[in-house]
N, C-alpha and C. Protein backbone atom coordinates (compact mmCIF):
# COMPACT_ATOMS: atom_id res chain seq x y z
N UNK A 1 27.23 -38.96 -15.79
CA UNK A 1 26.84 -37.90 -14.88
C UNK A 1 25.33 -37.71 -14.97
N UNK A 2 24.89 -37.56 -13.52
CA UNK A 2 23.93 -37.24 -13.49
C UNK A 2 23.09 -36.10 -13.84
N UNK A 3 22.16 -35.13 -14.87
CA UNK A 3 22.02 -34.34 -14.86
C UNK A 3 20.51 -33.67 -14.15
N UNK A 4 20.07 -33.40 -12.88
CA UNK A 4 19.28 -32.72 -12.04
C UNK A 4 18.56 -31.81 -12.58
N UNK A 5 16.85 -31.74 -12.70
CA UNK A 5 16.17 -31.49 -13.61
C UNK A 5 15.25 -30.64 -12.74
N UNK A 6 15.37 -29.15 -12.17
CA UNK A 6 14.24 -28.56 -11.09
C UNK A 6 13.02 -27.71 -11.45
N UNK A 7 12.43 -28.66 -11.63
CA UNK A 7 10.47 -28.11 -12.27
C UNK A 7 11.24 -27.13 -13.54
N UNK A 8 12.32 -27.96 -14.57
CA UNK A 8 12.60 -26.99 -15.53
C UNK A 8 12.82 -25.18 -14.89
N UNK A 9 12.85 -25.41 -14.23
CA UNK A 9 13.23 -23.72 -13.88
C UNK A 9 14.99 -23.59 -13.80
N UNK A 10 14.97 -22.12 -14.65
CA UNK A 10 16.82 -21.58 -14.80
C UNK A 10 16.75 -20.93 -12.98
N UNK A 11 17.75 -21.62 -12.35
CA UNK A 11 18.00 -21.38 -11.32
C UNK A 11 19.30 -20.02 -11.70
N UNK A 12 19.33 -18.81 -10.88
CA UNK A 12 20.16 -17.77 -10.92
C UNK A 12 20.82 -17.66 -9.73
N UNK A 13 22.14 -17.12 -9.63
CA UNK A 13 22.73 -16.62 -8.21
C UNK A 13 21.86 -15.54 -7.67
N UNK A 14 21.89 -15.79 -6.27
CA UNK A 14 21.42 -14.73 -5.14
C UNK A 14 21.99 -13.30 -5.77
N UNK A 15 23.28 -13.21 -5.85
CA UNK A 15 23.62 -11.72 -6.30
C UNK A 15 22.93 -11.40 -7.50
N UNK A 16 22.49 -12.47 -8.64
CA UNK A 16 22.50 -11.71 -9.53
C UNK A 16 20.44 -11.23 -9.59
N UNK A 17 19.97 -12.51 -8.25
CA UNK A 17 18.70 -12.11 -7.94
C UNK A 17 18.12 -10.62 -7.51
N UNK A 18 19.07 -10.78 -6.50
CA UNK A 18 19.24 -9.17 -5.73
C UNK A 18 19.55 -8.05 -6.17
N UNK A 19 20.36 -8.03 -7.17
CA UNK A 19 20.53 -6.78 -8.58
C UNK A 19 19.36 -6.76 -9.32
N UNK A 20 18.76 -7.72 -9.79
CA UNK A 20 17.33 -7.71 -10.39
C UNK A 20 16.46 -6.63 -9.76
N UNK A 21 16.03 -7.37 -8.26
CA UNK A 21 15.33 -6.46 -7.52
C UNK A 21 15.96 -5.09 -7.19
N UNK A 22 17.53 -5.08 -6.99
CA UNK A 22 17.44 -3.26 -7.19
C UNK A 22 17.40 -2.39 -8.23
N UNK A 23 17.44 -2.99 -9.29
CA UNK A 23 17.03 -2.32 -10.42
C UNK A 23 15.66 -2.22 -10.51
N UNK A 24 14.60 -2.93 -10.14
CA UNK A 24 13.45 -2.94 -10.53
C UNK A 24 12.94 -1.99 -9.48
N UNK A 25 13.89 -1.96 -7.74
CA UNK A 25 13.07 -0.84 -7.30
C UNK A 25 13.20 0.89 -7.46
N UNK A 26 14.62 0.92 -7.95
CA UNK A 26 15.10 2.12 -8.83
C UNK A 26 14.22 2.87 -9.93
N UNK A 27 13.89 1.35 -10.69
CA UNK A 27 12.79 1.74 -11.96
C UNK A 27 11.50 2.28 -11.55
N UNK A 28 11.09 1.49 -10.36
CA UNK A 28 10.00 1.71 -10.16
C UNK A 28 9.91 3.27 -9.10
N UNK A 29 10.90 3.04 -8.63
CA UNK A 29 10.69 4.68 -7.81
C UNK A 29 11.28 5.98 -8.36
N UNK A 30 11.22 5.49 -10.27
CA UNK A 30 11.49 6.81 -10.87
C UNK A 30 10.25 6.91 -11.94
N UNK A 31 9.47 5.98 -11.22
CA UNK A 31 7.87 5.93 -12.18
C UNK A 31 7.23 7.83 -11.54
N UNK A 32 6.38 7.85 -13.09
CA UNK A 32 5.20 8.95 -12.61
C UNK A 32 4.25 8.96 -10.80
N UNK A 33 4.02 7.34 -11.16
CA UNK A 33 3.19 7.20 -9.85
C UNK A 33 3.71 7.39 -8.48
N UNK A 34 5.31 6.81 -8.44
CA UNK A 34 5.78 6.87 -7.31
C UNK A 34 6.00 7.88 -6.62
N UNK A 35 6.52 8.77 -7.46
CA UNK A 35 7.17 10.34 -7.66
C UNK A 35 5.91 11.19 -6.53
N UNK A 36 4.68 10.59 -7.59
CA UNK A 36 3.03 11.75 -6.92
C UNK A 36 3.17 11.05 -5.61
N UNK A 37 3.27 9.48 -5.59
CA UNK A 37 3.04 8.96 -4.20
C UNK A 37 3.93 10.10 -2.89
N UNK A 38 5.02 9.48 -3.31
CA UNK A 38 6.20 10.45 -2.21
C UNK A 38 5.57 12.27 -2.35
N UNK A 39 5.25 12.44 -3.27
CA UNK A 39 4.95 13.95 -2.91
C UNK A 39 3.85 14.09 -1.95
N UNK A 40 2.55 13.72 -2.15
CA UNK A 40 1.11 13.46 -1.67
C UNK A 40 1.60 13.56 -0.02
N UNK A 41 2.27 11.87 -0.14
CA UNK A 41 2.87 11.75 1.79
C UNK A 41 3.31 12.71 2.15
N UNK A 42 4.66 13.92 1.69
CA UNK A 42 5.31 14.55 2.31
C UNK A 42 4.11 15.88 2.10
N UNK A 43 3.16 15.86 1.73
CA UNK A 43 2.34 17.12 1.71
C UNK A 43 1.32 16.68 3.14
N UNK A 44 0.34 15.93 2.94
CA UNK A 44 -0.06 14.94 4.17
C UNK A 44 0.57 15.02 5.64
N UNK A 45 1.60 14.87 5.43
CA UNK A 45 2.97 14.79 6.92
C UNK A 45 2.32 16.46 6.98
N UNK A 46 3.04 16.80 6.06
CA UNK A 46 3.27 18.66 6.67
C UNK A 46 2.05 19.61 7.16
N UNK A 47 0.72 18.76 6.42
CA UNK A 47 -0.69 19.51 6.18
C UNK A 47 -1.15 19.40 7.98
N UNK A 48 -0.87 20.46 8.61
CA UNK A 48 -1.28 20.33 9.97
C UNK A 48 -2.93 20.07 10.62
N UNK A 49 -3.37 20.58 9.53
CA UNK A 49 -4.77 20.36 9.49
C UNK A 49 -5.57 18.88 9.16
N UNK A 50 -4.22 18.57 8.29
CA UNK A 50 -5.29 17.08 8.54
C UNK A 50 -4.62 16.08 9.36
N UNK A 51 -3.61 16.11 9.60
CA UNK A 51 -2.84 15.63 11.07
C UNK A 51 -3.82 15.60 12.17
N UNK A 52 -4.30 16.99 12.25
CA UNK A 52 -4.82 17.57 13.44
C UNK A 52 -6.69 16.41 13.20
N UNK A 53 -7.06 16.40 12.03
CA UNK A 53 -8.17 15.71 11.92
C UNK A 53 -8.28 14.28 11.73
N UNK A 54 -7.20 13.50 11.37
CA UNK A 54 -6.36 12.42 11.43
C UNK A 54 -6.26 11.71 13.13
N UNK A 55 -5.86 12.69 13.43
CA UNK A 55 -5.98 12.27 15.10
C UNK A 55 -7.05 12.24 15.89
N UNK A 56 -7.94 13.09 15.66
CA UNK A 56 -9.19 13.20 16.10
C UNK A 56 -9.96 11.88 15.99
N UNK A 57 -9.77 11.40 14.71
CA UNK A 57 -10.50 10.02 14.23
C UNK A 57 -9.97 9.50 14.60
N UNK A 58 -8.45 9.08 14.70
CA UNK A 58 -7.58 8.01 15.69
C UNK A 58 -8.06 7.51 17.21
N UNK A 59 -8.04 8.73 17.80
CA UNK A 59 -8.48 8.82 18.94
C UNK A 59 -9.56 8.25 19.49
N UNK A 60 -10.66 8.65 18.78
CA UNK A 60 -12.16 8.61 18.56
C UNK A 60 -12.04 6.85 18.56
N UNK A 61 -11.27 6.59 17.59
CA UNK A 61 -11.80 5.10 16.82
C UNK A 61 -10.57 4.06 18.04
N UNK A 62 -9.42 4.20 18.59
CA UNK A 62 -8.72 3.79 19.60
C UNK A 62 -10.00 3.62 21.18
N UNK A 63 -10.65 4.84 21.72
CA UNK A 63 -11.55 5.01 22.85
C UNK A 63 -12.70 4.09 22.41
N UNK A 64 -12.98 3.73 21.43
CA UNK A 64 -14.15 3.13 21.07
C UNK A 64 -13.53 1.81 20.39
N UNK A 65 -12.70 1.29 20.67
CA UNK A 65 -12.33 -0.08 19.91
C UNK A 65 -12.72 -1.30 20.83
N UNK A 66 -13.09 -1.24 21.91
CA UNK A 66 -13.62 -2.75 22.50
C UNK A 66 -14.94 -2.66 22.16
N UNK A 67 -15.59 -1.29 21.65
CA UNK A 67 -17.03 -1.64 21.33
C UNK A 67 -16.98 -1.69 20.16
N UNK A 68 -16.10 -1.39 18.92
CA UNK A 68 -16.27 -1.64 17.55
C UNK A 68 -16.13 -3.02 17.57
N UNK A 69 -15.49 -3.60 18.50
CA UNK A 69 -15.19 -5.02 18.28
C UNK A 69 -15.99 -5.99 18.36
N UNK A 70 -17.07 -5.68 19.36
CA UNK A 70 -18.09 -6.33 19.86
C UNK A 70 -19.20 -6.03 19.70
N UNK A 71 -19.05 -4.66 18.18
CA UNK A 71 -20.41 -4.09 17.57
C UNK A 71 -21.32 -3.97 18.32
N UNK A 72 -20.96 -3.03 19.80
CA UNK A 72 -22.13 -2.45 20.48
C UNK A 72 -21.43 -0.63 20.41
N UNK A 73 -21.56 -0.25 19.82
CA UNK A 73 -21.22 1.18 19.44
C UNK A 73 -22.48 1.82 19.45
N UNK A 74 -22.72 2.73 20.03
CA UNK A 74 -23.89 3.67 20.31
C UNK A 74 -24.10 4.59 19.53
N UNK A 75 -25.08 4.72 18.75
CA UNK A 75 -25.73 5.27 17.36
C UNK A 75 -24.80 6.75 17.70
N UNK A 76 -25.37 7.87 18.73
CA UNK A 76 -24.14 8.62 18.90
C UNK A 76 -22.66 8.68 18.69
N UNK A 77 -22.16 7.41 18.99
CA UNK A 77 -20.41 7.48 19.01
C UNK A 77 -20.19 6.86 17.61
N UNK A 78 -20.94 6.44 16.71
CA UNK A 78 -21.15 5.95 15.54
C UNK A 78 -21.18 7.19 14.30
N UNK A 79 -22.44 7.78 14.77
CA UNK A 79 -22.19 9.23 14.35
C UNK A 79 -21.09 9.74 14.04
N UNK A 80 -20.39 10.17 15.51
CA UNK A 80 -19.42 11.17 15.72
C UNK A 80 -17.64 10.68 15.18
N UNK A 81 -17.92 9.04 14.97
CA UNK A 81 -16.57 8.89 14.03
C UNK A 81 -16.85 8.49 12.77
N UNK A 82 -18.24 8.54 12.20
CA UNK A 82 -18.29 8.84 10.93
C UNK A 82 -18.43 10.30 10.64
N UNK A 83 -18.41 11.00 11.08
CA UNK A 83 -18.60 12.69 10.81
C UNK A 83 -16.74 13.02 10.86
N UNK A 84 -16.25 12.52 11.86
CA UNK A 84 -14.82 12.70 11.89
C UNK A 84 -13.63 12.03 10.83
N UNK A 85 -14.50 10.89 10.36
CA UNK A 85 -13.67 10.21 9.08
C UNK A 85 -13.93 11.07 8.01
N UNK A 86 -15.35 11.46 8.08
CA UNK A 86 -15.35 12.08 6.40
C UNK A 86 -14.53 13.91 6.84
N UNK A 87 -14.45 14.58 7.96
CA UNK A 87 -13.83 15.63 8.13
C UNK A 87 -12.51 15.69 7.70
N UNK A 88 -11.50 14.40 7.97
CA UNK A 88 -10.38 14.19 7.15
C UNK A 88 -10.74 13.34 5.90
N UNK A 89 -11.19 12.74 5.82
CA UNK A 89 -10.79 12.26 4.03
C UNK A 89 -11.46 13.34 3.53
N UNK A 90 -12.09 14.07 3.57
CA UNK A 90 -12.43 15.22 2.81
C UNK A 90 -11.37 16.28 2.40
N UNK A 91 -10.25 16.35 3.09
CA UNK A 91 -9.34 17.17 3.64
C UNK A 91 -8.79 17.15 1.86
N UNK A 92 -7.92 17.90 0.94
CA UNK A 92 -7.76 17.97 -0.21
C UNK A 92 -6.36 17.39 -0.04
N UNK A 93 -5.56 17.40 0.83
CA UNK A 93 -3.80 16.52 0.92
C UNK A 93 -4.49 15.36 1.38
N UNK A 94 -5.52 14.58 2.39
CA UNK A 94 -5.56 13.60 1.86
C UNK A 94 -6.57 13.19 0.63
N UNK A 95 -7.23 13.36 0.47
CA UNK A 95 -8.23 13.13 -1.38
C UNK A 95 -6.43 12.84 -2.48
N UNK A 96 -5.54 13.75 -1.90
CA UNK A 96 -4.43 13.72 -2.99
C UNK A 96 -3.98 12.64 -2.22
N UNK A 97 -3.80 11.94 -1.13
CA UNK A 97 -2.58 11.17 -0.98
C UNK A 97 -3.69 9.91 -1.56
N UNK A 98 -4.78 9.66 -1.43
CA UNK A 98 -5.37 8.45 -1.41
C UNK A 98 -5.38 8.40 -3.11
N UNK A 99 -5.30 9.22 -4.09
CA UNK A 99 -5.07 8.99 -5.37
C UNK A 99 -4.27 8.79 -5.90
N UNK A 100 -3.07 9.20 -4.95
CA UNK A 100 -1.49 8.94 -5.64
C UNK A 100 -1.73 7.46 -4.92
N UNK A 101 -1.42 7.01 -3.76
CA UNK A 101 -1.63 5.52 -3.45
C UNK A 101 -2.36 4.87 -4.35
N UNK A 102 -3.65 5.13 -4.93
CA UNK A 102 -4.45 4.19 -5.53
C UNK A 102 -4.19 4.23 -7.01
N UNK A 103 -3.37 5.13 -7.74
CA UNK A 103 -2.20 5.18 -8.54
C UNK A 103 -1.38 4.25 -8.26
N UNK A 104 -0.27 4.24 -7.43
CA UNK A 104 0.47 3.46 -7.21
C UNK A 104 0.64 2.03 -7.18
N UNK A 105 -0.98 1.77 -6.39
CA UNK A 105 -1.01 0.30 -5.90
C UNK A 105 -2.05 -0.51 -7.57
N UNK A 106 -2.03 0.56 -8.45
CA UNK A 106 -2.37 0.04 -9.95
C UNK A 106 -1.31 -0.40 -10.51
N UNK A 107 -0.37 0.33 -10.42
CA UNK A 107 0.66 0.39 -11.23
C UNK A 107 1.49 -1.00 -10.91
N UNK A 108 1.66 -1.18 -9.47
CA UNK A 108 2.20 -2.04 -8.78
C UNK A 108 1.41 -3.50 -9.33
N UNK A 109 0.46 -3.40 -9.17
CA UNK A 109 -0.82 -4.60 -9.35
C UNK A 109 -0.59 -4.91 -11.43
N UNK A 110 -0.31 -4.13 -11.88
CA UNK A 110 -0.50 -4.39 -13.53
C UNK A 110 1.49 -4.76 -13.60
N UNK A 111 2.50 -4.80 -12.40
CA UNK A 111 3.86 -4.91 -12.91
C UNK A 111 3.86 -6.01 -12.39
N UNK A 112 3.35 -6.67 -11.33
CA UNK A 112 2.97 -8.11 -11.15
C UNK A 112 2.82 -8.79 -11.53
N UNK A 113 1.49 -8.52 -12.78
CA UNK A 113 0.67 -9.52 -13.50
C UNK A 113 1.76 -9.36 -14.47
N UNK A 114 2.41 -8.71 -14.91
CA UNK A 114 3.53 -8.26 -15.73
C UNK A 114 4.47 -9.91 -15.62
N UNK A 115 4.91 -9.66 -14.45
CA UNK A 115 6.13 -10.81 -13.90
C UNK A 115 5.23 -11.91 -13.82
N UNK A 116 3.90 -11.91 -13.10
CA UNK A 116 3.61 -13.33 -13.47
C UNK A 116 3.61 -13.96 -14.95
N UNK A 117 3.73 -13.39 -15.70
CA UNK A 117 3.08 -13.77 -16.74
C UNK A 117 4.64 -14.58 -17.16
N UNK A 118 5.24 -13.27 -16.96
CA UNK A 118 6.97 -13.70 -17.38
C UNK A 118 7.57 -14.92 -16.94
N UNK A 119 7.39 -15.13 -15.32
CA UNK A 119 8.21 -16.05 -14.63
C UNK A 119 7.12 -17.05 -14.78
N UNK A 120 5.75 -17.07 -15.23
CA UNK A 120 5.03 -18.47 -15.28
C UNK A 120 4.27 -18.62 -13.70
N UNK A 121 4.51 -17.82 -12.54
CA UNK A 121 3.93 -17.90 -11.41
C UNK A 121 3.51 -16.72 -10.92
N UNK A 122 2.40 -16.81 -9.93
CA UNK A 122 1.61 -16.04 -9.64
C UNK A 122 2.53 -15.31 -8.73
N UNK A 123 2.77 -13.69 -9.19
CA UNK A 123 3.60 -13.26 -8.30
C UNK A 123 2.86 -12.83 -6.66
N UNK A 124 1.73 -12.20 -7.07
CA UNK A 124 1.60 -11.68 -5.76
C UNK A 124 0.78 -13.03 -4.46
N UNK A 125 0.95 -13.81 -5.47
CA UNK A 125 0.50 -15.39 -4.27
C UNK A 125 1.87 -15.53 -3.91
N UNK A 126 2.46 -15.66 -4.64
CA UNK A 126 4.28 -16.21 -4.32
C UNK A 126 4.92 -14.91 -2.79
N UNK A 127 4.79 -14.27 -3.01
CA UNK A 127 4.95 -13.15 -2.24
C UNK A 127 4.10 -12.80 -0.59
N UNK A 128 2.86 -13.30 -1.22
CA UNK A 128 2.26 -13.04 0.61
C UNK A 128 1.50 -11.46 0.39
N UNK A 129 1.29 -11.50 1.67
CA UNK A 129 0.55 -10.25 1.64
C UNK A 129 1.05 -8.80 2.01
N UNK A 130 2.50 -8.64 1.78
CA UNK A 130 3.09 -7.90 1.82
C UNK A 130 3.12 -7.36 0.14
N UNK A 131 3.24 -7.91 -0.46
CA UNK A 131 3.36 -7.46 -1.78
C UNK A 131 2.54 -6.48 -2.60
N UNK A 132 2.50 -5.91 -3.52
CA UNK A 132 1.34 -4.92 -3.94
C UNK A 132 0.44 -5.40 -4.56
């Protein structure tokens, strides 16, 4: 008998792959970080005020996107959506959501290097750019 030799790697069943990953996203969404993440968002969502300044910059930066594109933006309209970006990120629900995210996307980034190290491959190359 022949015995089939694949880059030495322990090949596992799909089910028992897929239990892996729901345990690991269980674990991970009963982390400290995740917890602040989900709070931050649902404070953010509710904070009408920075919704309300959120959109303003949306707006602003949507009406002006064939000239951001083609970097002819007029020192005025340049101005007026950098004055409107820092009006919301200044906002204190988002300052909190962008710290719980940048929390998060640490935590995420050090459980990676975690698994790469484990499985021998680069996880977040293996993954694409969806990954954290």
């Amino acid at each position: 008998m022949n015995d089939v030799l694949v880059n030495e790697l322990e090949l596992a069943p799909a089910s028992v792959v897929k239990q892996a990953a729901r345990d690991f996203a269980a674990t991970l969404a009963e982390t400290p970080q995740f917890k602040a993440y989900e709070a931050a968002a649902d404070r953010l969502n509710q904070d009408t005020e920075a919704q309300r300044a959120i959109e303003a910059f949306e707006t602003k930066q949507q009406s002006l996107q064939a000239m951001l594109m083609l970097n002819a933006v007029s020192e005025t309209d340049q101005a007026e959506l950098q004055r409107l970006q820092r009006a919301f990120s200044s906002l204190p629900a988002v300052v909190a959501y962008f710290q719980a995210q940048a929390d998060l996307m640490a935590l995420c980034q050090t459980t990676g290097d975690l698994l790469s190290q484990a499985i021998g491959v680069n996880y977040a190359t293996a993954c694409g750019s969806g990954c954290c």
